[in-house]
Protein backbone atom coordinates (compact mmCIF):
# COMPACT_ATOMS: atom_id res chain seq x y z
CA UNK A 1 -18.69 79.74 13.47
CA UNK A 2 -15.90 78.34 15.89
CA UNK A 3 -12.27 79.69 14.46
CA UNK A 4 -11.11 76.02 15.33
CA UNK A 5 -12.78 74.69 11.96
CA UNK A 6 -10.61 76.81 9.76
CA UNK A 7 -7.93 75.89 11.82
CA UNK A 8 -8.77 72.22 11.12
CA UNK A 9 -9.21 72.55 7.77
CA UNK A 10 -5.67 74.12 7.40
CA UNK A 11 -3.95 71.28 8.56
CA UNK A 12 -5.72 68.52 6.85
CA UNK A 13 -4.68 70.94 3.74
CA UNK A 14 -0.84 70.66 5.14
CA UNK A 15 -1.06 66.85 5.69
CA UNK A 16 -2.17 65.79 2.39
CA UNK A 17 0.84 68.53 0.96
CA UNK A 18 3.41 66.78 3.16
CA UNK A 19 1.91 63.49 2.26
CA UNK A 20 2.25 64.59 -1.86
CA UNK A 21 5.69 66.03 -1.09
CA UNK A 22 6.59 62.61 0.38
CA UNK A 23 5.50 60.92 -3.06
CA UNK A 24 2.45 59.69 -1.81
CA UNK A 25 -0.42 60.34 -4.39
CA UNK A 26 -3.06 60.04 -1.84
CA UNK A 27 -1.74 63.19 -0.12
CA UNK A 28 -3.72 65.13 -3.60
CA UNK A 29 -6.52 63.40 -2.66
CA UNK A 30 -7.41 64.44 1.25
CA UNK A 31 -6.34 68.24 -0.50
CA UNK A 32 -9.12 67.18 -2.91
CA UNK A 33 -11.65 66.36 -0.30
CA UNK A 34 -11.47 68.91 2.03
CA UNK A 35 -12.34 71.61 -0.46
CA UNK A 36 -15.74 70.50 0.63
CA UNK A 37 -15.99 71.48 4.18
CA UNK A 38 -13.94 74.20 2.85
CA UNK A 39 -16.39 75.23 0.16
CA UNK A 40 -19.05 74.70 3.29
CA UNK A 41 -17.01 76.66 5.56
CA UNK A 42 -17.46 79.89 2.88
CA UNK A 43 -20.99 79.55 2.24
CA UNK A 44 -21.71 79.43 6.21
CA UNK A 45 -19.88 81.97 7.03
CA UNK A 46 -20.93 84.18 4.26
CA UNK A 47 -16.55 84.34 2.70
CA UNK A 48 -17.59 84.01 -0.78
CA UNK A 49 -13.74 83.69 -1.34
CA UNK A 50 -13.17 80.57 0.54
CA UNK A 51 -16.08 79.02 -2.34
CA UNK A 52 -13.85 80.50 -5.20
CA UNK A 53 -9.98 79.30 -3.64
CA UNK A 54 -11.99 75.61 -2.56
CA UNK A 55 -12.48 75.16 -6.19
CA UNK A 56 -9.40 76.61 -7.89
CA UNK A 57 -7.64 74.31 -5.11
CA UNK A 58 -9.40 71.40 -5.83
CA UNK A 59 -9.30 71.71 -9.82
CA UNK A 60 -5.17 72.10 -8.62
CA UNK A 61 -5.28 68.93 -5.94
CA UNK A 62 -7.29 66.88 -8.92
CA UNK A 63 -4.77 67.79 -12.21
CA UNK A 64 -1.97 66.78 -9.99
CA UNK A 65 -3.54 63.70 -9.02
CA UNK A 66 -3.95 62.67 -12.39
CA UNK A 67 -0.76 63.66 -13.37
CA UNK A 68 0.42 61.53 -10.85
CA UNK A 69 -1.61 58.53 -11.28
CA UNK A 70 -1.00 59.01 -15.10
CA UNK A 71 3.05 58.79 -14.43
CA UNK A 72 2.97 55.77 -12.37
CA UNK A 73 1.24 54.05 -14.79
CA UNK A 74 3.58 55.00 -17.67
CA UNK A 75 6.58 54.21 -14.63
CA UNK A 76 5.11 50.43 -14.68
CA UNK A 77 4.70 50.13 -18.12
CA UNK A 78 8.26 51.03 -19.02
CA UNK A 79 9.58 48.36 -15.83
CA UNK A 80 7.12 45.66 -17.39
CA UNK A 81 8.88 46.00 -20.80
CA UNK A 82 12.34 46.15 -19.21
CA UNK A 83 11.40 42.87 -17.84
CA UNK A 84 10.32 41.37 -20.94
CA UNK A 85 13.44 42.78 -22.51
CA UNK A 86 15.33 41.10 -19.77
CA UNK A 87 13.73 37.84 -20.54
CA UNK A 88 14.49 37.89 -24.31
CA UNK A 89 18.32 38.71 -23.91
CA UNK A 90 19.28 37.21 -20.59
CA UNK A 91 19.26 33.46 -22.39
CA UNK A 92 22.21 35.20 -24.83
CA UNK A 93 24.48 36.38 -21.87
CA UNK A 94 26.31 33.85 -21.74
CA UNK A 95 26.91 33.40 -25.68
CA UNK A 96 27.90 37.34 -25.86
CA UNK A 97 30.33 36.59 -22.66
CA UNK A 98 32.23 33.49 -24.54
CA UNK A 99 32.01 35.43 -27.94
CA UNK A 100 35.29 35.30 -29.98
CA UNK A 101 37.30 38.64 -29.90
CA UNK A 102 36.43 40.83 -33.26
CA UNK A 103 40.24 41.34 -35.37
CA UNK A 104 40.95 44.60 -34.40
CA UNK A 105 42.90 45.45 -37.80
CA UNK A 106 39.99 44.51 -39.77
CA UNK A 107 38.08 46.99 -37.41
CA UNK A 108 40.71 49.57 -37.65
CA UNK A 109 40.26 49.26 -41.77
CA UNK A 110 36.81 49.81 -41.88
CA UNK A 111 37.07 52.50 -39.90
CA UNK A 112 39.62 53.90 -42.05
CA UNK A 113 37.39 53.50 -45.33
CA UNK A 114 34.68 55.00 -43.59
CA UNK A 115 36.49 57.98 -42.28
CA UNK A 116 38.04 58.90 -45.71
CA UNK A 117 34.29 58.18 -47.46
CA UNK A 118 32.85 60.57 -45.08
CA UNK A 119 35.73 63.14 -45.95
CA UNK A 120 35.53 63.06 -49.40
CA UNK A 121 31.50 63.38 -49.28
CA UNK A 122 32.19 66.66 -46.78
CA UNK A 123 34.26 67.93 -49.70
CA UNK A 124 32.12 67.24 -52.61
CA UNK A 125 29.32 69.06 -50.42
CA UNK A 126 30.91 72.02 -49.42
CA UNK A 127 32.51 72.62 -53.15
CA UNK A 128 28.66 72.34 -54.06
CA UNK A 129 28.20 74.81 -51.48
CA UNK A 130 30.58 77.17 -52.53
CA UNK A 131 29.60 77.18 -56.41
CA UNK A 132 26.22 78.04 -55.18
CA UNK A 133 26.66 80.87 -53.56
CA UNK A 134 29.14 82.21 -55.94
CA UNK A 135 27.53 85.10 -58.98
């Protein structure tokens, strides 16, 4: 068989890598196809190995494919809820905008009470903590 078929198929291999490396998700799929005349080229020429590498290759060109596929659909599903998001809240901008300040003292006291609640629950827990482990 001519050596310019292997050469061939090499480069069609490249091309749809490049075209995968560049994002493009069709660039798994002409890696995917050309296992065939790979696959061919083995069987003609008697390279039981090319047979065996066309089809780990194309089981790898076809789970990365679907990967692919699978994460531009998840990509569009995730924008189409942003945009429903954006719907709901964008009539509100404007109300959040003018919204009246929040009292900063009152703020600053809640804060306060929760800080010291949240201390004195740390030190109820670790004198629990320290009766259990004593004899």
């Amino acid at each position: 068989m001519n050596p310019a078929w292997s050469y061939a198929l090499t480069l069609l291999g490249v091309i749809g890598l490049l075209m995968a490396g560049h994002k493009q998700h069709t660039g798994w799929l002409i890696g995917l196809f050309a296992q065939i005349p790979w696959a061919t080229y083995g069987v003609v020429t008697g390279q039981h190995g090319f047979i065996f590498s066309a089809a780990i290759y194309g089981y790898a060109y076809a789970k990365n494919f679907w990967a692919w596929r699978q994460q531009d659909h998840q990509s569009m599903t995730e924008l189409r809820e942003a945009a429903e998001m954006w719907e709901k809240v964008r009539p509100h901008i404007e109300d959040i905008v003018n919204a009246a300040q929040v009292d900063v003292n009152t703020t600053r006291a809640e804060l306060a009470a929760l800080t010291r609640t949240q201390g004195d629950l740390q030190h109820i827990i670790s004198t629990h903590q320290r009766e259990e482990t004593m004899p």
